[in-house]
Structures are given as structure tokens and as C-alpha cells.
N, C-alpha and C. Protein backbone atom coordinates (compact mmCIF):
# COMPACT_ATOMS: atom_id res chain seq x y z
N UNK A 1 5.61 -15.13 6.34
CA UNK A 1 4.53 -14.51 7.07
C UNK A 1 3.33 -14.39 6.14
N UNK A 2 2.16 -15.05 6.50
CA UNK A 2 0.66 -15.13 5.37
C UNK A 2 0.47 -13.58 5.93
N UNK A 3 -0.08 -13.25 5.14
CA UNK A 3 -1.01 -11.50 4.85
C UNK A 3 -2.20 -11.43 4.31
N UNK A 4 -2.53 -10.63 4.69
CA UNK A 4 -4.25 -10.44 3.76
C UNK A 4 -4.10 -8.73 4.15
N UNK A 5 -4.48 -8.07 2.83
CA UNK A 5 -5.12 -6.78 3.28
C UNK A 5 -6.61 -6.60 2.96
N UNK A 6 -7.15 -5.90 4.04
CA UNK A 6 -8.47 -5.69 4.05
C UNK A 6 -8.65 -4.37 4.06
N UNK A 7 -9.30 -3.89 3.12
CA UNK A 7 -9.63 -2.61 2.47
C UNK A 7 -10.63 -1.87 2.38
N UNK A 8 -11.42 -0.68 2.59
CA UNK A 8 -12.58 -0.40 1.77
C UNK A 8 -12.09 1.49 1.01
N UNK A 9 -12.85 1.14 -0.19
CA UNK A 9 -12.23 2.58 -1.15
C UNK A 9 -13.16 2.69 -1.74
N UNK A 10 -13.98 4.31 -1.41
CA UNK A 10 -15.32 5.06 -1.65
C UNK A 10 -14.80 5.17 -3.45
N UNK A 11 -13.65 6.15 -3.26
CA UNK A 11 -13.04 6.61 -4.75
C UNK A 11 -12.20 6.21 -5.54
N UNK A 12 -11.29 5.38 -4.71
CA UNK A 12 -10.10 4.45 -5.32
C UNK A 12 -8.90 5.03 -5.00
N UNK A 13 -8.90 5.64 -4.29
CA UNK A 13 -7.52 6.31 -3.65
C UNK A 13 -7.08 5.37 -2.74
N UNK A 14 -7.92 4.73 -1.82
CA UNK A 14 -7.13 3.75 -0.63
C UNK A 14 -7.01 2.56 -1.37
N UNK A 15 -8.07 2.06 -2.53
CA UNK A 15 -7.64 0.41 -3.60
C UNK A 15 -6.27 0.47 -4.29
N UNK A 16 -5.76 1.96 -4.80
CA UNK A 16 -4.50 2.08 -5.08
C UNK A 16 -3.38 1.66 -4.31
N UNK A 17 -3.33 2.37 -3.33
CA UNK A 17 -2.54 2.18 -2.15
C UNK A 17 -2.43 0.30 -2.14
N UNK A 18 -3.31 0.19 -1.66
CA UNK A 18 -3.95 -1.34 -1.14
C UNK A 18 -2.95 -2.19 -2.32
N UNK A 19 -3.21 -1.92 -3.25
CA UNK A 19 -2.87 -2.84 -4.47
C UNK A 19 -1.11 -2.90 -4.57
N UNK A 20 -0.72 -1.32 -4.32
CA UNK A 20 0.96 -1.10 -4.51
C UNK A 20 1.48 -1.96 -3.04
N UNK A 21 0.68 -1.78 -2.41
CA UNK A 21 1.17 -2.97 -0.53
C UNK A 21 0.89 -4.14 -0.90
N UNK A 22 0.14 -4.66 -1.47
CA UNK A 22 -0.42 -6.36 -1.54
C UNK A 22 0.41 -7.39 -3.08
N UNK A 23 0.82 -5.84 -3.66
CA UNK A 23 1.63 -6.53 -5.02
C UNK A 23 3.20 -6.74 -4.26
N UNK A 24 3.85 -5.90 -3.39
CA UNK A 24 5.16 -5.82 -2.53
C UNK A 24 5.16 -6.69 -1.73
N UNK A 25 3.62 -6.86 -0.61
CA UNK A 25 4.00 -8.24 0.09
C UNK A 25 3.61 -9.79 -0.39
N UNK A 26 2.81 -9.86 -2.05
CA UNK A 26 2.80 -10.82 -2.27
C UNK A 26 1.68 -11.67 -1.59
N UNK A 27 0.79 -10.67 -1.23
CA UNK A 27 -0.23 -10.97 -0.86
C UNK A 27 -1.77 -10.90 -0.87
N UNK A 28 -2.72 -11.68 -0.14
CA UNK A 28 -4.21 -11.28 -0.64
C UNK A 28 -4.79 -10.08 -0.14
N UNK A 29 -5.60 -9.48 -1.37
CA UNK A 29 -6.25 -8.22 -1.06
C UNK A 29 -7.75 -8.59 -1.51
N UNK A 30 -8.22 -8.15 -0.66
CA UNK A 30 -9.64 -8.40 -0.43
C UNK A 30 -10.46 -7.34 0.21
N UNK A 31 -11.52 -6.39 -0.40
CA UNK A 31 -12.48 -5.56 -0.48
C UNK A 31 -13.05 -6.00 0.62
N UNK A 32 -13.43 -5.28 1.54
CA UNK A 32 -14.18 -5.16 2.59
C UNK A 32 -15.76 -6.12 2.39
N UNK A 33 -16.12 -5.27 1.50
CA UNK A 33 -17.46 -6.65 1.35
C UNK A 33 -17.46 -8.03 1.76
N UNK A 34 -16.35 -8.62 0.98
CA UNK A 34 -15.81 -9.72 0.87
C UNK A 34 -15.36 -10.57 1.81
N UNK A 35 -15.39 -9.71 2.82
CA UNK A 35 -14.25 -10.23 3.85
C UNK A 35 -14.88 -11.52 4.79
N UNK A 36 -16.32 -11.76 4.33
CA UNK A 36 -16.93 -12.67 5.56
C UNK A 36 -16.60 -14.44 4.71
N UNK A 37 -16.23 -14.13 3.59
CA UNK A 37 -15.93 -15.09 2.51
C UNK A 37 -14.36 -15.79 3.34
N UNK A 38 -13.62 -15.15 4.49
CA UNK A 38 -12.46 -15.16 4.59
C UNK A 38 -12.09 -15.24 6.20
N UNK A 39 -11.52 -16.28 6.86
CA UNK A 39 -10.95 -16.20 7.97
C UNK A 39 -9.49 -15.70 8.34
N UNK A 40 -9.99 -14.81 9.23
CA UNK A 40 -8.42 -13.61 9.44
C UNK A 40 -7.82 -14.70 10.13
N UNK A 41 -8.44 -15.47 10.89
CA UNK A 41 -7.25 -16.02 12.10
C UNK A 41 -6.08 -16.63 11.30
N UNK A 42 -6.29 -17.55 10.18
CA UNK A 42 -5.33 -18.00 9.18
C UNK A 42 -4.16 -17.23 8.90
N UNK A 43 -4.21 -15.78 9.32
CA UNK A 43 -3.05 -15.03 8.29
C UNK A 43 -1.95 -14.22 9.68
N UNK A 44 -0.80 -14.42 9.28
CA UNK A 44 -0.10 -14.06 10.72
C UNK A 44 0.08 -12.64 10.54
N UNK A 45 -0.21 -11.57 9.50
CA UNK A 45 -0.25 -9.99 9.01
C UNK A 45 -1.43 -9.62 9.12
N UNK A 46 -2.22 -8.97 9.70
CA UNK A 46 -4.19 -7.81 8.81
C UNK A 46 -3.64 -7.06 8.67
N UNK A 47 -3.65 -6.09 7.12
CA UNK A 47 -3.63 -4.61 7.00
C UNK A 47 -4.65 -4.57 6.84
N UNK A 48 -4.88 -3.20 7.62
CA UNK A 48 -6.61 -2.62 7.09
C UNK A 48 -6.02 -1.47 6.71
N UNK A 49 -6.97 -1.09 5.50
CA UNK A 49 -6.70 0.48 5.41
C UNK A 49 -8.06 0.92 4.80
N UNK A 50 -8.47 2.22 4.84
CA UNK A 50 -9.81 2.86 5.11
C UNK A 50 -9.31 4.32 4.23
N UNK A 51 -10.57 4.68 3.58
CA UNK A 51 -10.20 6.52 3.52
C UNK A 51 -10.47 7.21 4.96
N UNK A 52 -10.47 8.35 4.98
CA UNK A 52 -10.97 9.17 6.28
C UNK A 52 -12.40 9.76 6.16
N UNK A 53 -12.80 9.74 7.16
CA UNK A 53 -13.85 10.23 7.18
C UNK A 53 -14.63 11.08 8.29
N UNK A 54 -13.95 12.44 8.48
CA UNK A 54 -14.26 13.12 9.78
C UNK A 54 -13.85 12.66 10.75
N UNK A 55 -12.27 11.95 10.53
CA UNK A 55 -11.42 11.50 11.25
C UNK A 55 -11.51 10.19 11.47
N UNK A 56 -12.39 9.42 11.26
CA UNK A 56 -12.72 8.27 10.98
C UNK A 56 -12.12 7.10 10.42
N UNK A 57 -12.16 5.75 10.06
CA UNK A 57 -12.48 4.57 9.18
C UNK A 57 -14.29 4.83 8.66
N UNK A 58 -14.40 4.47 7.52
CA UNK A 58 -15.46 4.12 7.07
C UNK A 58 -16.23 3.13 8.20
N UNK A 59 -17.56 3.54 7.66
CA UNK A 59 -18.89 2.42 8.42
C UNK A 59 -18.35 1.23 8.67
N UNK A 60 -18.29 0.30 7.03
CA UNK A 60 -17.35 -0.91 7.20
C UNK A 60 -16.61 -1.31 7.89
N UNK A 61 -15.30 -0.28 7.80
CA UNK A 61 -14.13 -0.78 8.54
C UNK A 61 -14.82 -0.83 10.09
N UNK A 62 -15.70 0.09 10.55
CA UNK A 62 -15.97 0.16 11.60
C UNK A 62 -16.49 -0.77 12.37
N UNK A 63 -17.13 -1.52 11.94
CA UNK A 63 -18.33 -2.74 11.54
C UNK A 63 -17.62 -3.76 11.68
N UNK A 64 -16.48 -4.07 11.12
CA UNK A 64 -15.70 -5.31 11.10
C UNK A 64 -14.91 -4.88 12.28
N UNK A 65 -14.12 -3.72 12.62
CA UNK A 65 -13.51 -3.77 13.57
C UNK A 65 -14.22 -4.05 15.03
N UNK A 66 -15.41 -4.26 15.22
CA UNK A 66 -16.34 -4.39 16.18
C UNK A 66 -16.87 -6.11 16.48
N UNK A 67 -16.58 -6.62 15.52
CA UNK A 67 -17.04 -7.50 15.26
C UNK A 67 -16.41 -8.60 15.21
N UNK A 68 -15.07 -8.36 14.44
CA UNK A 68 -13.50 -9.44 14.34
C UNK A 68 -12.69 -9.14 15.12
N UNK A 69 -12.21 -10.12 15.67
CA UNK A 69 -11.03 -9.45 16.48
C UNK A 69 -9.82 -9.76 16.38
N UNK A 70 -8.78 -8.92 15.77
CA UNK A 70 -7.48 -9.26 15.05
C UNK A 70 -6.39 -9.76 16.29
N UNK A 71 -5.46 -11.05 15.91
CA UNK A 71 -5.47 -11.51 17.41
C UNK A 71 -3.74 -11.36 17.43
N UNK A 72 -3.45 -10.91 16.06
CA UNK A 72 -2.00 -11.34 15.34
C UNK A 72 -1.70 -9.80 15.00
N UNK A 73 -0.33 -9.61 14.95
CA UNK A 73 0.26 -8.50 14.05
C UNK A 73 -0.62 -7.91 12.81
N UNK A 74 -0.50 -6.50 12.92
CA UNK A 74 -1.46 -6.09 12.58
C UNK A 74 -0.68 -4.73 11.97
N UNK A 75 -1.25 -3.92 10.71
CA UNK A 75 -0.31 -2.40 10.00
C UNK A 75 -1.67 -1.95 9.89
N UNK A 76 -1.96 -0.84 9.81
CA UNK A 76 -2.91 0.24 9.75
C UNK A 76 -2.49 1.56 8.03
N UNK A 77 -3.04 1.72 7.41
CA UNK A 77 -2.91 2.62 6.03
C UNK A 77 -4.07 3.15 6.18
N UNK A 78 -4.37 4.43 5.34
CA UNK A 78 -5.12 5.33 4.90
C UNK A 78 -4.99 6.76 4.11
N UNK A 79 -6.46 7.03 3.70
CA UNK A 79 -5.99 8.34 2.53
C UNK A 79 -7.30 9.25 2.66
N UNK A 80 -6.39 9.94 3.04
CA UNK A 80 -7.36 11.18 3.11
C UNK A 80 -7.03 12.40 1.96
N UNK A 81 -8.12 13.35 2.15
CA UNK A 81 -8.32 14.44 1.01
C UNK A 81 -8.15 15.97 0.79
N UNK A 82 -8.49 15.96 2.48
CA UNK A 82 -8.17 17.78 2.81
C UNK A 82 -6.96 18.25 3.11
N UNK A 83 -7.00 19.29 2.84
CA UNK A 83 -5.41 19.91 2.80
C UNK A 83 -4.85 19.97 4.64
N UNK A 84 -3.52 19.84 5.48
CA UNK A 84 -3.75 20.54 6.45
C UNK A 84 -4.47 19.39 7.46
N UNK A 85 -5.68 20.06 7.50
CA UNK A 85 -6.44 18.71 8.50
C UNK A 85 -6.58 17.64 7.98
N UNK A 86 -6.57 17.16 7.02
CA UNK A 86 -6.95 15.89 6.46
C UNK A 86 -5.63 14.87 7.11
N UNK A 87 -4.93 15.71 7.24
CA UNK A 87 -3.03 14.98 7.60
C UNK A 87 -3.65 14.73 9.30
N UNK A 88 -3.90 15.47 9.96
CA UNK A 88 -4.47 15.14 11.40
C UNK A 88 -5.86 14.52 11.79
N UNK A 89 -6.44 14.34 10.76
CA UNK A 89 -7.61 13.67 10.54
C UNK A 89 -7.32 11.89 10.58
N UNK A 90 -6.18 12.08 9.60
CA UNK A 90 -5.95 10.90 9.26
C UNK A 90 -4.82 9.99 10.70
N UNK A 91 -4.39 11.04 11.52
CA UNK A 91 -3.79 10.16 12.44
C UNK A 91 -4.69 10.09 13.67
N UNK A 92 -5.75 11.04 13.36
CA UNK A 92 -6.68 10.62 14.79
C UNK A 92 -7.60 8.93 14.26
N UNK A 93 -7.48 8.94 12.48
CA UNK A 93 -8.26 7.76 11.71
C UNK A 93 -7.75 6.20 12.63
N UNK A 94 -6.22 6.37 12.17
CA UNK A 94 -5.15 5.42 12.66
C UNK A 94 -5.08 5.06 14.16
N UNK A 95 -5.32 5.92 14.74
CA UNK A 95 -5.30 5.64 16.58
C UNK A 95 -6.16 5.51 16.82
N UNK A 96 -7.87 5.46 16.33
CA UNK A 96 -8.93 5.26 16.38
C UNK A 96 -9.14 3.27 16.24
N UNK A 97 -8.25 3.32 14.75
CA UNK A 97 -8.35 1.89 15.08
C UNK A 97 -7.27 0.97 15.84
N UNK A 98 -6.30 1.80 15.97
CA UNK A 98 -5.12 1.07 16.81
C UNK A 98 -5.72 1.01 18.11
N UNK A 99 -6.55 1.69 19.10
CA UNK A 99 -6.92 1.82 19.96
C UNK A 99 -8.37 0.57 20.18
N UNK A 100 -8.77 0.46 19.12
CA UNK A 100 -9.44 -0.88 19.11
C UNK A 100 -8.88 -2.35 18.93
N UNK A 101 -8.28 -2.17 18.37
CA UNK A 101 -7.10 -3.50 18.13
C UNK A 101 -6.29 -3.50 19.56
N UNK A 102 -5.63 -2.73 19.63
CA UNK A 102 -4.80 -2.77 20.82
C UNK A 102 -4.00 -4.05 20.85
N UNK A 103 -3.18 -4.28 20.09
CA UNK A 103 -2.56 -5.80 19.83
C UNK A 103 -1.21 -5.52 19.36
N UNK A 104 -0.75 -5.38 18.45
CA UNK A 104 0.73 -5.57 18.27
C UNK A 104 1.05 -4.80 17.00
N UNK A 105 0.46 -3.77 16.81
CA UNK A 105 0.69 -3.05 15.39
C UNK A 105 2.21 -2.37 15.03
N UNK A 106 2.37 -3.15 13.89
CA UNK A 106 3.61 -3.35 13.38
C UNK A 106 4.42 -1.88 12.45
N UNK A 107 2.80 -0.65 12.01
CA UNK A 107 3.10 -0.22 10.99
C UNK A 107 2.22 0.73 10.81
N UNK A 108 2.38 1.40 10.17
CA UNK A 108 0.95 3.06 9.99
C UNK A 108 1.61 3.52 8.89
N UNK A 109 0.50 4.25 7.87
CA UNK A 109 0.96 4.40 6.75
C UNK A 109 -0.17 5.56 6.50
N UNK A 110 -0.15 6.96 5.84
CA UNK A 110 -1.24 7.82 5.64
C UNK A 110 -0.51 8.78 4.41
N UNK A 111 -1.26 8.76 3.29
CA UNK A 111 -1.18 9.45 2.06
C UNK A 111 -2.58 10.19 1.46
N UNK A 112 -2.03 11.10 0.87
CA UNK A 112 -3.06 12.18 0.39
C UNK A 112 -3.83 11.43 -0.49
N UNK A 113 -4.96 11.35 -1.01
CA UNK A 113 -5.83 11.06 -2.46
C UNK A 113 -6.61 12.07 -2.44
N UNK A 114 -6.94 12.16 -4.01
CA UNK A 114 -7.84 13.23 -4.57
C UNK A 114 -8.97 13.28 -4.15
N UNK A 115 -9.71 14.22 -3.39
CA UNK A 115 -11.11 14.44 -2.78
C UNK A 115 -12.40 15.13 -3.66
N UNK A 116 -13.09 14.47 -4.23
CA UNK A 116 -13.69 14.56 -5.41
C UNK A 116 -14.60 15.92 -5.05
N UNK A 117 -14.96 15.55 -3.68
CA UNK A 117 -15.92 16.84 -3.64
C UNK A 117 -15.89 18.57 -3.38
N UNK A 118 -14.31 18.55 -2.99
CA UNK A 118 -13.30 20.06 -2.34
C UNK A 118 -12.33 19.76 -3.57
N UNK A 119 -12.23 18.74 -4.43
CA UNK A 119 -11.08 18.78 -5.23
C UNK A 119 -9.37 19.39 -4.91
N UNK A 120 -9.26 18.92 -3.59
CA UNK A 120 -7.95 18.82 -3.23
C UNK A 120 -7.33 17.32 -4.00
N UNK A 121 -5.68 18.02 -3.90
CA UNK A 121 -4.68 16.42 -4.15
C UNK A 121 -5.10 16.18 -5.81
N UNK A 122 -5.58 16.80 -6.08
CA UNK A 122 -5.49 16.29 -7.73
C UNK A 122 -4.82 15.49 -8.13
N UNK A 123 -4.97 14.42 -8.54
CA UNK A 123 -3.69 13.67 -9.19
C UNK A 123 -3.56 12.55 -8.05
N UNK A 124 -3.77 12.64 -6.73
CA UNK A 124 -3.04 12.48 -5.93
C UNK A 124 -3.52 10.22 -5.42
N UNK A 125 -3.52 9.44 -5.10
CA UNK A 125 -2.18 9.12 -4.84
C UNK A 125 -1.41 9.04 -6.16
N UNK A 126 -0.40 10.00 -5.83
CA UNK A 126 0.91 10.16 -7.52
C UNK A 126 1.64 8.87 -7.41
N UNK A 127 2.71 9.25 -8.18
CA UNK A 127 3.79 7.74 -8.28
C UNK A 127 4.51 7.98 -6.91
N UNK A 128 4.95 9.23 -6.44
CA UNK A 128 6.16 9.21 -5.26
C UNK A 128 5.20 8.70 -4.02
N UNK A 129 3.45 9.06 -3.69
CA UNK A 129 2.79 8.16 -2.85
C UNK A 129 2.83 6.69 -2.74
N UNK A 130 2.81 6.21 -4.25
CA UNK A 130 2.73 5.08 -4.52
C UNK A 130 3.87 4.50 -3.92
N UNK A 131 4.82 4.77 -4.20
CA UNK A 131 6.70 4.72 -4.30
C UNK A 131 6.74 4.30 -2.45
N UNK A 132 6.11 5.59 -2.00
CA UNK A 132 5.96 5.87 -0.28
C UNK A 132 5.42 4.09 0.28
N UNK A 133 4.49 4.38 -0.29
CA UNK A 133 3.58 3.02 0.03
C UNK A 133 4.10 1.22 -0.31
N UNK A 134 4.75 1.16 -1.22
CA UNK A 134 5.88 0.46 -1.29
C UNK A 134 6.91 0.40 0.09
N UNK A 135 7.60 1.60 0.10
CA UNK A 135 8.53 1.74 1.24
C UNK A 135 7.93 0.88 2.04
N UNK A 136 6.57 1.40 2.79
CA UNK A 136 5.81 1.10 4.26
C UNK A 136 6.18 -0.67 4.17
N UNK A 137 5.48 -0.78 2.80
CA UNK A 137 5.37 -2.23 2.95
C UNK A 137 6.49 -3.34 3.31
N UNK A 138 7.43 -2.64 2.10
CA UNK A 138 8.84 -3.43 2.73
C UNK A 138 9.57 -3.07 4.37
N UNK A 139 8.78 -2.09 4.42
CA UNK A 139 9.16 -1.95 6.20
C UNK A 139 8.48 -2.86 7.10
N UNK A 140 7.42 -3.19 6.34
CA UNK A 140 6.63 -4.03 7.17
C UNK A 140 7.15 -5.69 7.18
N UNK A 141 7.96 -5.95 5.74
CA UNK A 141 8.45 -7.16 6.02
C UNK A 141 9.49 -7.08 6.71
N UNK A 142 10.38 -6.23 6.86
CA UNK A 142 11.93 -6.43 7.64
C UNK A 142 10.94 -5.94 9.44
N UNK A 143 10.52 -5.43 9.60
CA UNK A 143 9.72 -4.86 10.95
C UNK A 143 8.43 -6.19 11.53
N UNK A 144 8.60 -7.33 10.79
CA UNK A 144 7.87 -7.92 11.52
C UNK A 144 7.78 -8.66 12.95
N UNK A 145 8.96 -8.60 13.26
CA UNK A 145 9.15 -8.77 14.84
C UNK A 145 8.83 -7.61 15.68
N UNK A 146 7.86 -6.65 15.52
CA UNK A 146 7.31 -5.92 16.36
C UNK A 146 7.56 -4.66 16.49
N UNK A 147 8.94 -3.63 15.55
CA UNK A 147 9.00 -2.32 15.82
C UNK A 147 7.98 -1.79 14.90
N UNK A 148 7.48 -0.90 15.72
CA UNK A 148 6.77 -0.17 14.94
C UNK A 148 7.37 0.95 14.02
N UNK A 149 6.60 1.25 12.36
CA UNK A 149 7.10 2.34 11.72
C UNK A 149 5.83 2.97 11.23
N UNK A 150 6.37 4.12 11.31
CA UNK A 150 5.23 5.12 10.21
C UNK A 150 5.72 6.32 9.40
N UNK A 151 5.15 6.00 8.47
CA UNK A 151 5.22 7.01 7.02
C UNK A 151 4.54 7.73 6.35
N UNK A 152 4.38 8.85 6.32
CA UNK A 152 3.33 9.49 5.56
C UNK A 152 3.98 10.61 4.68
């Protein structure tokens, strides 16, 4: 199964993530900027993953999700910062874009990172996030015939 993850990370909390999923599936990771350098239709996996943002994907992600249209199996990740809501922030983030895709999503994945400006999560994505994020991924290779999983 070809993969590409497509990413964007304000602080480096979601490039972490991104990097521990794309080193497990053995696949390309590529920065949001980047992405016009790159045809999705080629790849039978898109992960996107985004920080949160007032429940949100970033501008970007937003931008591309408007614009590309993912036609193939598809996993959703993200990292949010606030304590509490940031955890429900982040699944209104995920159904925000699952609800645009509306296609065959294989996978959802949402972990804490350190929020520079409330300084929640210190430290945070840690090794057992990291560890988490791994899991997702190898769920995502045995789950590619269509059940969906999610982990946070």
C-alpha cells in the first residue's frame, strides 16, 4: 500500500507525531507547503494530520482540503494543547475533516503536545505518545481493508 503523510506543524508537536507514523509505515512525509510538488492520486493511503486550532485543522490543511480531493483510503492524526477541551477540540478537529473527505477513513489518531502559549503538556508529545502513535500506525497497516480505529 503507497502512503504519503501530509502534515502541517506551527510548533513541532504534530512533525513529531508525523515522523514516528511515516518512519512505521515506511513512508513519504511531506510538509504541507510542499504538497503541490506532489500528486495524491498516486498513493493508495493520505494521512493528514494538523495541530488544533479552536477546534479546527490549520488554514493549510483547510486550503488543501478544499481544493484536493482525496479519492482513496484515508487516516486523520492531530495534537492539540489544552487541558480537558483540547481532547474535544481535537475530535470536533477530526470530524471536521472526516466530514469533508467523506470517503473511506481507515483511522484517527489525537495526542497532547506542548502549547507554548498556556504552557500545558510540557514535555508532551513524550515517548508513551510517541509509542501511541506507532500503535495507530501499525493499526493502520493490518486495518487497511476498511475498519476503522482510533486512539488517543
Amino acid at each position: 500500500m503507497k502512503s504519503i503523510i501530509i502534515y502541517d506543524s506551527i510548533t513541532g508537536n504534530t512533525k513529531k507525531v508525523a515522523e514516528v507514523i511515516a518512519k512505521t509505515l515506511k513512508c513519504e512525509l511531506i510538509h504541507i507547503d510542499k504538497i503541490s510538488e506532489y500528486k495524491i492520486e498516486k498513493y493508495d493511503l493520505v494521512i493528514l494530520g494538523s495541530p488544533v486550532h479552536g477546534g479546527m485543522p490549520t488554514r493549510k490543511i483547510k486550503k488543501f482540503l478544499l481544493k484536493k480531493r482525496i479519492k482513496k483510503s484515508y487516516a486523520l492524526f492531530c495534537t492539540y494543547g489544552l487541558w480537558f477541551f483540547g481532547n474535544i477540540l481535537a475530535k470536533n478537529c477530526l470530524n471536521y475533516i472526516d466530514k469533508i473527505i467523506n470517503l473511506n477513513l481507515i483511522g484517527k489518531f489525537r495526542c497532547p503536545g506542548f502549547h507554548q502559549i498556556v504552557k500545558m503538556y510540557k514535555g508532551r508529545p513524550n515517548k508513551n505518545d510517541l509509542e501511541k502513535a506507532k500503535e495507530f500506525a501499525e493499526k493502520l497497516i493490518q486495518n487497511k481493508n476498511g475498519r476503522k480505529n482510533e486512539i488517543n
